[in-house]
Every structure is written in structure tokens, then in C-alpha cells.
C-alpha atoms as a PDB file:
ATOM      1  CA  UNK A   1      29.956  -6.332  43.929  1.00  0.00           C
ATOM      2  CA  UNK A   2      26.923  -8.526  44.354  1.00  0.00           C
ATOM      3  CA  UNK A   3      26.826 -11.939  42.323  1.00  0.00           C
ATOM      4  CA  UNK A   4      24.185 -14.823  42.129  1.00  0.00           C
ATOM      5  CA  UNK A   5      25.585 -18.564  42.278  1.00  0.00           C
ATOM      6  CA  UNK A   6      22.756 -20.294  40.860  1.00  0.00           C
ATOM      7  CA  UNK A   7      21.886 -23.737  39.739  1.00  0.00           C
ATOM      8  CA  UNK A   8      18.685 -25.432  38.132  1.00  0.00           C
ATOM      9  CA  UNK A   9      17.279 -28.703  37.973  1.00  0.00           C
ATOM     10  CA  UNK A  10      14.806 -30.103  34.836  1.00  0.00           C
ATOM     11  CA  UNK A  11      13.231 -32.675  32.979  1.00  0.00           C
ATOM     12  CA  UNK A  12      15.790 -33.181  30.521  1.00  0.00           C
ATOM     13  CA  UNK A  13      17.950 -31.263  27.706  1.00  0.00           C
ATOM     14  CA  UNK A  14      15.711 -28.897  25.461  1.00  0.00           C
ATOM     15  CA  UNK A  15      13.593 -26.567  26.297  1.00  0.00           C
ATOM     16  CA  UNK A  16      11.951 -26.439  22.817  1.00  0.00           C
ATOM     17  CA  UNK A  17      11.079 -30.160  23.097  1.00  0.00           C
ATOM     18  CA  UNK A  18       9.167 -29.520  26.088  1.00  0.00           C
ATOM     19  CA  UNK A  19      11.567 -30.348  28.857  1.00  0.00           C
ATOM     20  CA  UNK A  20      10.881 -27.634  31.708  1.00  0.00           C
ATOM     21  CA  UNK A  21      12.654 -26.416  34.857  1.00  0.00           C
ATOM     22  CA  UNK A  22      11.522 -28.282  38.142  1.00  0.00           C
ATOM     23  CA  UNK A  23      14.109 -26.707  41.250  1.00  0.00           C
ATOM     24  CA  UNK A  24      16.104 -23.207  41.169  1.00  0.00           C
ATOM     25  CA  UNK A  25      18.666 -22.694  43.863  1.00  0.00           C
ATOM     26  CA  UNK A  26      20.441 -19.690  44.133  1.00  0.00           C
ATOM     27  CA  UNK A  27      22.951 -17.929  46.791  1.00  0.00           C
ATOM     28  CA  UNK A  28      23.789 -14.527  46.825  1.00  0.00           C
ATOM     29  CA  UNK A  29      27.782 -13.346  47.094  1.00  0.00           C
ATOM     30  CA  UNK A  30      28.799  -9.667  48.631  1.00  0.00           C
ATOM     31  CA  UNK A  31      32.008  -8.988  47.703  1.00  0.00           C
ATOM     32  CA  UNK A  32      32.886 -13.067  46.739  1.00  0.00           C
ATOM     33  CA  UNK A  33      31.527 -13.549  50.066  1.00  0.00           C
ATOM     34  CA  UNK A  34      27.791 -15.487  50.681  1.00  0.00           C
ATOM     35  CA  UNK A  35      25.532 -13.422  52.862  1.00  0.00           C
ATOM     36  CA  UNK A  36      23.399 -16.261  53.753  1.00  0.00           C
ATOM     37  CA  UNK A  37      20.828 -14.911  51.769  1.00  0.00           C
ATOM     38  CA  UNK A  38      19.604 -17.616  49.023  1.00  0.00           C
ATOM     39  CA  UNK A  39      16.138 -18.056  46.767  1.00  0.00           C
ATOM     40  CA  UNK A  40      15.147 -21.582  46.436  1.00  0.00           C
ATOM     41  CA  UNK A  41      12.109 -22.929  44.919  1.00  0.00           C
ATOM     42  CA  UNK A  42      10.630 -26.518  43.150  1.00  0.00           C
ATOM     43  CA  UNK A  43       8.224 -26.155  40.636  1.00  0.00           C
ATOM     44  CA  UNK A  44       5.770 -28.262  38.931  1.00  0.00           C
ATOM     45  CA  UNK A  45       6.790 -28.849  35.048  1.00  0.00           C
ATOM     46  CA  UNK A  46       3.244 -29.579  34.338  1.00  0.00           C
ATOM     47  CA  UNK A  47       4.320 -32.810  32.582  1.00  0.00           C
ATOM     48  CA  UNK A  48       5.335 -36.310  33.991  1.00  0.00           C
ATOM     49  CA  UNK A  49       9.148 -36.874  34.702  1.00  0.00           C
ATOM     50  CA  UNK A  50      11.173 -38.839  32.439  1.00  0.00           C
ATOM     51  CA  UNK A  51      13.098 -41.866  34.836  1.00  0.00           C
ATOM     52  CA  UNK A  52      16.820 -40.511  33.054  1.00  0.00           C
ATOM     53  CA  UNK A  53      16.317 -37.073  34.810  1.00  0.00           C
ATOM     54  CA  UNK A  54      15.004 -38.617  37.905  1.00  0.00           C
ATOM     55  CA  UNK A  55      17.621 -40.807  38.529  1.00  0.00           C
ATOM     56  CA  UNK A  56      19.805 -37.773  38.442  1.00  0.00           C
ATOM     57  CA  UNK A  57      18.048 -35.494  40.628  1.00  0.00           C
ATOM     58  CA  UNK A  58      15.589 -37.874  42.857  1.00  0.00           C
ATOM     59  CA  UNK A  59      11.951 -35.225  41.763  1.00  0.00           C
ATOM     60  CA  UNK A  60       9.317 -37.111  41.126  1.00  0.00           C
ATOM     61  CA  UNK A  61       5.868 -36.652  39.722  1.00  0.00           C
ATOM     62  CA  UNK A  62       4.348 -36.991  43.317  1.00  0.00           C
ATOM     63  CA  UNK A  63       6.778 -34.506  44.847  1.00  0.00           C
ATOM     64  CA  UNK A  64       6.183 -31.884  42.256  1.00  0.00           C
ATOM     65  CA  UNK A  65       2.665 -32.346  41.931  1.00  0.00           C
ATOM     66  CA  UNK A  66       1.639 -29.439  44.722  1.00  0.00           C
ATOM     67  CA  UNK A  67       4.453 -27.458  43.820  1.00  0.00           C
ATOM     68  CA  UNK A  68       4.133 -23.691  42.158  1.00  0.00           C
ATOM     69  CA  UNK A  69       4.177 -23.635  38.657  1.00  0.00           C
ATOM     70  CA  UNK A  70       6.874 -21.212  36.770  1.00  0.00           C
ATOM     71  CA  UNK A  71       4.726 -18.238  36.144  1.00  0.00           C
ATOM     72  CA  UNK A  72       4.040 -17.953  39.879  1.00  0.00           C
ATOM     73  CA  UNK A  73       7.534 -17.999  40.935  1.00  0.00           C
ATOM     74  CA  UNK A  74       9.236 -15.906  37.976  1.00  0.00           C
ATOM     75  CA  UNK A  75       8.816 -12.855  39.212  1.00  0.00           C
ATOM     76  CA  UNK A  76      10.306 -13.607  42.628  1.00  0.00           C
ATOM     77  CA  UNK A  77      13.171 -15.043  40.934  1.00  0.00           C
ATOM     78  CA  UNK A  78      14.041 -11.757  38.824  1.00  0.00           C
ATOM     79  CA  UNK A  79      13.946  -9.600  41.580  1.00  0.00           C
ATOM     80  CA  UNK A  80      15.777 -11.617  43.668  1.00  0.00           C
ATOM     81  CA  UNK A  81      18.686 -12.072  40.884  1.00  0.00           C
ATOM     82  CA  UNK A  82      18.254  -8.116  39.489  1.00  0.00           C
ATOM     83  CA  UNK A  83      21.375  -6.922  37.577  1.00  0.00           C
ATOM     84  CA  UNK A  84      23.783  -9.065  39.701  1.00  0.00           C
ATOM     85  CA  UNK A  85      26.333 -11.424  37.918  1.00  0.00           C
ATOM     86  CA  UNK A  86      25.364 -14.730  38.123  1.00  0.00           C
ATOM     87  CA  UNK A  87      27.338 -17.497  38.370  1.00  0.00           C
ATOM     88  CA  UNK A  88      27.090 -20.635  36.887  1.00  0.00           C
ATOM     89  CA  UNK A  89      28.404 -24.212  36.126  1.00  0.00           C
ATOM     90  CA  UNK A  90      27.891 -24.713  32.264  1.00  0.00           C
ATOM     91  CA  UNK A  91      25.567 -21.352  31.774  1.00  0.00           C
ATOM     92  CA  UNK A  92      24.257 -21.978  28.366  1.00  0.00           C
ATOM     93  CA  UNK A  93      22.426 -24.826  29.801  1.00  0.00           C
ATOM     94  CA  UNK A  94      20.847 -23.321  32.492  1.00  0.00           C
ATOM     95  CA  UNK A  95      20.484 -19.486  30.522  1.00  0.00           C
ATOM     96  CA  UNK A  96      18.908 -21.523  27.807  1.00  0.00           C
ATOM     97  CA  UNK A  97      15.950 -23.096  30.500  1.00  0.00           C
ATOM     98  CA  UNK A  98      15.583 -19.796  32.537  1.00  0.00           C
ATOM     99  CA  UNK A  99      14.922 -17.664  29.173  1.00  0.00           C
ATOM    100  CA  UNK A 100      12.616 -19.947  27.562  1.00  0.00           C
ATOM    101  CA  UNK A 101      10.575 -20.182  31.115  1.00  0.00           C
ATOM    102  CA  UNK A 102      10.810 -16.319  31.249  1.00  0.00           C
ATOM    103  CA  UNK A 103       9.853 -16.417  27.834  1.00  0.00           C
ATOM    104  CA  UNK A 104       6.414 -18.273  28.024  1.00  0.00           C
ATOM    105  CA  UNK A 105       5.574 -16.472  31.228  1.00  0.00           C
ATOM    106  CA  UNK A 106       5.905 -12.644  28.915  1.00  0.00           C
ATOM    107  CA  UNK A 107       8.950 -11.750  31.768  1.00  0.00           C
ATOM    108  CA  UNK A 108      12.143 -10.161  30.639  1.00  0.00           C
ATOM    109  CA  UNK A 109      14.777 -12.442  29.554  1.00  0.00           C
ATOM    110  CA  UNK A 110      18.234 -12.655  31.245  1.00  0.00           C
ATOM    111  CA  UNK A 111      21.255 -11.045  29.015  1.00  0.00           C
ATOM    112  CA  UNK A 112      24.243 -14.311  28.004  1.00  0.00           C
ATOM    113  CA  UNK A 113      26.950 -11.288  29.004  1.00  0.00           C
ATOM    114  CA  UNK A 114      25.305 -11.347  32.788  1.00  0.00           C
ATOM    115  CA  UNK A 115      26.409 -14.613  33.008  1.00  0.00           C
ATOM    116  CA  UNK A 116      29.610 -15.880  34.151  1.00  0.00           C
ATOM    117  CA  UNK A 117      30.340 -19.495  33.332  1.00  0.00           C
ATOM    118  CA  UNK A 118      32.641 -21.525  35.752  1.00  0.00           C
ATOM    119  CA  UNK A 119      32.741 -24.459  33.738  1.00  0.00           C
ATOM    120  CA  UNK A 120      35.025 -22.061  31.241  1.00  0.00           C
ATOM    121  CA  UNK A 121      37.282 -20.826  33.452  1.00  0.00           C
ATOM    122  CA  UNK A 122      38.304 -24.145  34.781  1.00  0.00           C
ATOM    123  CA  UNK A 123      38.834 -25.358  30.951  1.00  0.00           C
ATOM    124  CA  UNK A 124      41.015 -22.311  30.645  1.00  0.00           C
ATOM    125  CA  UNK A 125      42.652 -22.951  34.032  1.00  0.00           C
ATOM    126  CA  UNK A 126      43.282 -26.429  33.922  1.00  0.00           C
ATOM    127  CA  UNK A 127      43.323 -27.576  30.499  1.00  0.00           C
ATOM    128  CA  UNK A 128      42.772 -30.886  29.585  1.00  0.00           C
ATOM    129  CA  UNK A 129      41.707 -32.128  33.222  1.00  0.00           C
ATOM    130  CA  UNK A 130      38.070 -33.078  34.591  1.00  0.00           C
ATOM    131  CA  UNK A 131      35.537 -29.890  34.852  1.00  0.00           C
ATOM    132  CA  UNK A 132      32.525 -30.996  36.416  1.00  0.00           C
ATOM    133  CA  UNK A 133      31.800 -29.730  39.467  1.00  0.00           C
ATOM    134  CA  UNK A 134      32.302 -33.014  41.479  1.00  0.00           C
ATOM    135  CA  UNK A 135      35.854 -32.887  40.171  1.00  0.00           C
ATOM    136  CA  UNK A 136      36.614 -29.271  41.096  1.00  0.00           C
ATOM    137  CA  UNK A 137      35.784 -30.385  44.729  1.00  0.00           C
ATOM    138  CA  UNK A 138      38.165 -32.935  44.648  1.00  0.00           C
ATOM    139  CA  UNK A 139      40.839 -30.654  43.367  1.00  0.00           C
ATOM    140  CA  UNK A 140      39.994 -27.698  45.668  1.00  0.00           C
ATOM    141  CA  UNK A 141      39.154 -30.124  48.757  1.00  0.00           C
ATOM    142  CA  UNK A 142      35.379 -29.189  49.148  1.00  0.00           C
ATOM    143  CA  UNK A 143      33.455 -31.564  51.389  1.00  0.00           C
ATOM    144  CA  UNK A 144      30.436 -32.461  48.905  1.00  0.00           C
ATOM    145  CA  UNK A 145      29.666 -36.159  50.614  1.00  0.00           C
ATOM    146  CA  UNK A 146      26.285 -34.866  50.584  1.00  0.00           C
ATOM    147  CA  UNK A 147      25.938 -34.449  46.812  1.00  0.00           C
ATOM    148  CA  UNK A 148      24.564 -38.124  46.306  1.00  0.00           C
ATOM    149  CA  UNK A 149      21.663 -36.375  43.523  1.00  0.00           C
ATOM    150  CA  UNK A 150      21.796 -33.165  42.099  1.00  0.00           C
ATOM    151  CA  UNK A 151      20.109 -30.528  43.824  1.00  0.00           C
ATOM    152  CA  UNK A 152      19.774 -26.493  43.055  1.00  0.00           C
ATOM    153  CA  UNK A 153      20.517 -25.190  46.288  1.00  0.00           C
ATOM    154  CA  UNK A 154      22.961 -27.408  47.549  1.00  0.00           C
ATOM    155  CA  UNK A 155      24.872 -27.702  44.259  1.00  0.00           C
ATOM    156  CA  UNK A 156      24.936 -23.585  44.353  1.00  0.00           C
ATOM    157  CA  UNK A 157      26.348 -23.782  47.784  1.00  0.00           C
ATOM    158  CA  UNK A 158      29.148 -26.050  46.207  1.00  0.00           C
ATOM    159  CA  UNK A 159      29.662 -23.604  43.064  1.00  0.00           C
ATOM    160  CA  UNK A 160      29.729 -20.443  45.952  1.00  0.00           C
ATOM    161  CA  UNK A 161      32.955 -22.528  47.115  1.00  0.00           C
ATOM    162  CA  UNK A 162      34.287 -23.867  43.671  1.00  0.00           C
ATOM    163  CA  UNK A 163      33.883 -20.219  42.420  1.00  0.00           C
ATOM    164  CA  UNK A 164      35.843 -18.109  45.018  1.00  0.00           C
ATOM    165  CA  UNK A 165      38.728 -21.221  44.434  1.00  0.00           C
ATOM    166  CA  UNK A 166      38.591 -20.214  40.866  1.00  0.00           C
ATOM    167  CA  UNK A 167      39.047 -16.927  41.268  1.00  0.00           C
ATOM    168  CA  UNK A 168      42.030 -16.963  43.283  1.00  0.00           C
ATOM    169  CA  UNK A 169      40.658 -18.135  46.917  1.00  0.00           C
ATOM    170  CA  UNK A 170      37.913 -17.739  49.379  1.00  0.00           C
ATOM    171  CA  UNK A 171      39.013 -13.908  50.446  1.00  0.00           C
ATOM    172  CA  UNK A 172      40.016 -12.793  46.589  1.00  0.00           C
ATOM    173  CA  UNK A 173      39.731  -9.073  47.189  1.00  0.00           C
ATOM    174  CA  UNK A 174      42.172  -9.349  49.811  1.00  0.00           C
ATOM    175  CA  UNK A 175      45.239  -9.803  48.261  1.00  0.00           C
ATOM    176  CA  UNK A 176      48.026  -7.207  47.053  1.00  0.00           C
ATOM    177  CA  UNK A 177      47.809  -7.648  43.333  1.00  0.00           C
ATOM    178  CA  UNK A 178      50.880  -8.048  40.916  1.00  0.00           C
ATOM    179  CA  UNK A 179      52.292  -5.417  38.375  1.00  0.00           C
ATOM    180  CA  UNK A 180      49.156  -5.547  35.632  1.00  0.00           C
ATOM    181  CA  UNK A 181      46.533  -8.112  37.914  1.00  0.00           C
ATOM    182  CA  UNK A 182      46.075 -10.123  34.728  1.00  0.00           C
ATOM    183  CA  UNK A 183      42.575 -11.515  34.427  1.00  0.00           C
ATOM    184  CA  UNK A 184      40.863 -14.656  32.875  1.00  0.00           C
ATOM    185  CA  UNK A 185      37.830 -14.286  31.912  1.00  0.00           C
ATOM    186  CA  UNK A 186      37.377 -10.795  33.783  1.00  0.00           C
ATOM    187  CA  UNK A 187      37.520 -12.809  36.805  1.00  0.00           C
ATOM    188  CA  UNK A 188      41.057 -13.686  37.447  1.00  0.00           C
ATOM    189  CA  UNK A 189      43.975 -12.168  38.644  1.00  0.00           C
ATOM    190  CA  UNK A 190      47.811 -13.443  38.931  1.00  0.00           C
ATOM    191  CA  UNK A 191      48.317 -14.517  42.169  1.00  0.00           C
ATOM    192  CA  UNK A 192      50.513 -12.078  44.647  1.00  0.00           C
ATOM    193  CA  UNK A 193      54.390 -13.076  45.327  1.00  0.00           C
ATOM    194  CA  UNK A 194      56.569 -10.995  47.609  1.00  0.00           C
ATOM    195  CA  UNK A 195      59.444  -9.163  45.825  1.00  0.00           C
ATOM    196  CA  UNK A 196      62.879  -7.106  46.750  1.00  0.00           C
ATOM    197  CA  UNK A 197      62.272  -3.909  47.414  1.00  0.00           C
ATOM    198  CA  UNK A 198      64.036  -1.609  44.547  1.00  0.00           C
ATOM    199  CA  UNK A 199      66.048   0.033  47.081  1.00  0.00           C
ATOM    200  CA  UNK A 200      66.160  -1.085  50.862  1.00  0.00           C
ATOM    201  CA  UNK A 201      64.526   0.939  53.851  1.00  0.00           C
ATOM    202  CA  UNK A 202      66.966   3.033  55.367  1.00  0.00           C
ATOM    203  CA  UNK A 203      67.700   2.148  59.053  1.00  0.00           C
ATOM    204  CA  UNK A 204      65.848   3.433  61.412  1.00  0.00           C
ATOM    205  CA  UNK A 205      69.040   3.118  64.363  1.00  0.00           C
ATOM    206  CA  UNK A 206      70.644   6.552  64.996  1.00  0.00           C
ATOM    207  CA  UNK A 207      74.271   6.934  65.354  1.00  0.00           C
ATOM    208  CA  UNK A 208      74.146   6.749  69.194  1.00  0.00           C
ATOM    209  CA  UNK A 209      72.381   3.257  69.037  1.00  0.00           C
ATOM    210  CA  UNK A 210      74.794   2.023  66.582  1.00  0.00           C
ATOM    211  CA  UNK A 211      77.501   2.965  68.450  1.00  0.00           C
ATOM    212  CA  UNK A 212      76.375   2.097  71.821  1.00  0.00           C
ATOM    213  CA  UNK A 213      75.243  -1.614  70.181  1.00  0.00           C
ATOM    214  CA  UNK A 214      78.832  -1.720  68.739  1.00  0.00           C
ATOM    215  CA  UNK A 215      80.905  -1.528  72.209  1.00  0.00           C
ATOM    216  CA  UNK A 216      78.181  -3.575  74.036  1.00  0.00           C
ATOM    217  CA  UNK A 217      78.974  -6.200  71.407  1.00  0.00           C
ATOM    218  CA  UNK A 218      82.987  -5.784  72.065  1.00  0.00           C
ATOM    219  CA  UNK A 219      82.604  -6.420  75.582  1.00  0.00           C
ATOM    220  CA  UNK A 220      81.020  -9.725  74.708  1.00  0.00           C
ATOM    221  CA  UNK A 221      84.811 -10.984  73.418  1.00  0.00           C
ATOM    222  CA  UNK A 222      85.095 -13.150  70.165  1.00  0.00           C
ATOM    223  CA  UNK A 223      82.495 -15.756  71.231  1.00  0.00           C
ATOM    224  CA  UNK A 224      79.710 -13.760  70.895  1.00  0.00           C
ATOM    225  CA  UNK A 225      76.610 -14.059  68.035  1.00  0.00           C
ATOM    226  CA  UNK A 226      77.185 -10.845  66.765  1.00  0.00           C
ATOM    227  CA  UNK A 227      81.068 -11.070  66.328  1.00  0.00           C
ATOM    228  CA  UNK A 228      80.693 -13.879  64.388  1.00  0.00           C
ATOM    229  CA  UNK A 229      78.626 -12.222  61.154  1.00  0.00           C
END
């Protein structure tokens, strides 16, 4: 199953007021597992940057200035994302942004229902407790000392690791699976705990073994391990 962690960075909340994407960062999963491979890109909003969003992410209007524009980086972004699942940290947000870029540029827009939104599970999971992604990390113990701003990439790195953690741990397919494998969200399952067999193996000692164990144990006299049981 291929999925794309992904993350963006703007110039503010709304799209339809003219706020625009300026960094996408996105790493592709295998089977919950990153294959290295990741698309990363900054773009130029083709407006000035607002000091609120910069404090948050650190782009500035000089950094952005040389920078591709949407329209010529679009493209490259759906076919690197294609009909995998992607994975994101508050998705309306970001789905919101991507679509109405898409949108001006005549692209096809991205489907809500290819979108899987780990800010959700982790209300569902841990209800009533801190979601952002910063506190995630501190419940899973992820090292994110380098998240001093936001960033696409490195922030989608983080999810990769917040998102397997969700989902039951970093090697999810691995494990045995309970009676029904109940899910949350189509993502999670009930994690695996041993149980008695229904009826116990039969032994695998033949007569002769049993027998011969039996008077080796004898000669041993009372004091012996076995005569003690």
C-alpha cells in the first residue's frame, strides 16, 4: 500500500482571501514504511508575506522571490502523489490550499476521501489531550529538537513517525491481529495479546522418553528438581 505524508506551508488561513501555498513537503510510505523517496518544493506566492506567517515558518519575500511559481510545479506534485493515500496533520487545511492552487492552475483537484487526517485519529485516540503534532512527539518520544519553525519536509518526516505510532507502531503490518482487528478510522487495529490455547499441544515425548526420564529422575533420590514438582 503506498501512502503520501505530506505537509504545506502558506501565507496565512484562506485561500479565497488570497493567501497562497509557499513550501510542499511530502514523503512517500511502502507498506507504513518511508522509502526515502520524498517531493519537496518552495514556491513563490506572488504576493508579499504577512510577518504572522513568517514568524511561524521563517519564508520570506527575499527567499521566495526566485522560487517556481505553483503552475510550474503542480504537475510534478500530482504525479508524484497519484492515487496514493495521503496523510496529513489537520487535512482540511492543507486539502483546502492544494485544491484551490490546483484549481487556478486548470489541474485536477484532489478527492477529501483520499485523505487521511491524523489530527482525527489522535482526537479519537486520546480524547481530551493535546493533538498537535509537537505534542504527539512528546507522547510517542520522537526527537523533533529540530522543529524550531515549521517546515514541509521536515514536519512530514515527523508525521511519517507520528503516523505509523498512530496506527499501532513503526512495523504495523507485522503483528498477529486479534479476533475482528477492529479499526479506527480504517486505519487502526486492536493491538495483539497472547492467549491460552483452546486445547494444549499434545506432547511430543514418546513413551520410551517418558519412561527413561522417569527412572533417571528416581536415581536422583528426593533432593532432586524434578521430585520436588
Amino acid at each position: 500500500m503506498r501512502e503520501i505524508v505530506l505537509d504545506t506551508e502558506t501565507t496565512g488561513f484562506e485561500p479565497e482571501q488570497g493567501d497562497r501555498i509557499v513550501e510542499i513537503g511530502a514523503v512517500e510510505l511502502m507498506g507504513h514504511v518511508p522509502t526515502g523517496r520524498t517531493f519537496h518544493e518552495y514556491i513563490n506566492p506572488k504576493r508579499s508575506m504577512p510577518q504572522s506567517a513568517f514568524e511561524v515558518h521563517g519564508l520570506g519575500d527575499d527567499f521566495l522571490r526566485d522560487k517556481p511559481v505553483f503552475e510550474q510545479v503542480g504537475q510534478a506534485f500530482l504525479d508524484f502523489v497519484g492515487d496514493a493515500k495521503l496523510v496529513i496533520h489537520n487535512a482540511a487545511f492543507d486539502m483546502k490550499f492544494l485544491n484551490a492552487e490546483l484549481g487556478w492552475m486548470g489541474a485536477r483537484l484532489l478527492p477529501m476521501d483520499q485523505a487521511v487526517d491524523t489530527l482525527a485519529i489522535a482526537r479519537r485516540r486520546f480524547p481530551g489531550a493535546p493533538a498537535s503534532l509537537d505534542a504527539l512527539c512528546r507522547r510517542f518520544g520522537i526527537d523533533n529538537s529540530n522543529r524550531t519553525l515549521h517546515g514541509a519536509l521536515l514536519d512530514s518526516e515527523i508525521l511519517a513517525d507520528v503516523y505509523l505510532e498512530l496506527i499501532g507502531g513503526r512495523q504495523p503490518d507485522f503483528g498477529l491481529g486479534s479476533d475482528e482487528g477492529s479499526k479506527d478510522d480504517g486505519q487502526m487495529r486492536d493491538t495483539w495479546r497472547p492467549r491460552p490455547r483452546p486445547r494444549p499441544l499434545p506432547s511430543k515425548l514418546t513413551e520410551e522418553e517418558s519412561a527413561a526420564h522417569t527412572a533417571f529422575v528416581a536415581k536422583l533420590g528426593d533432593a532432586a528438581i524434578w521430585s520436588k514438582a
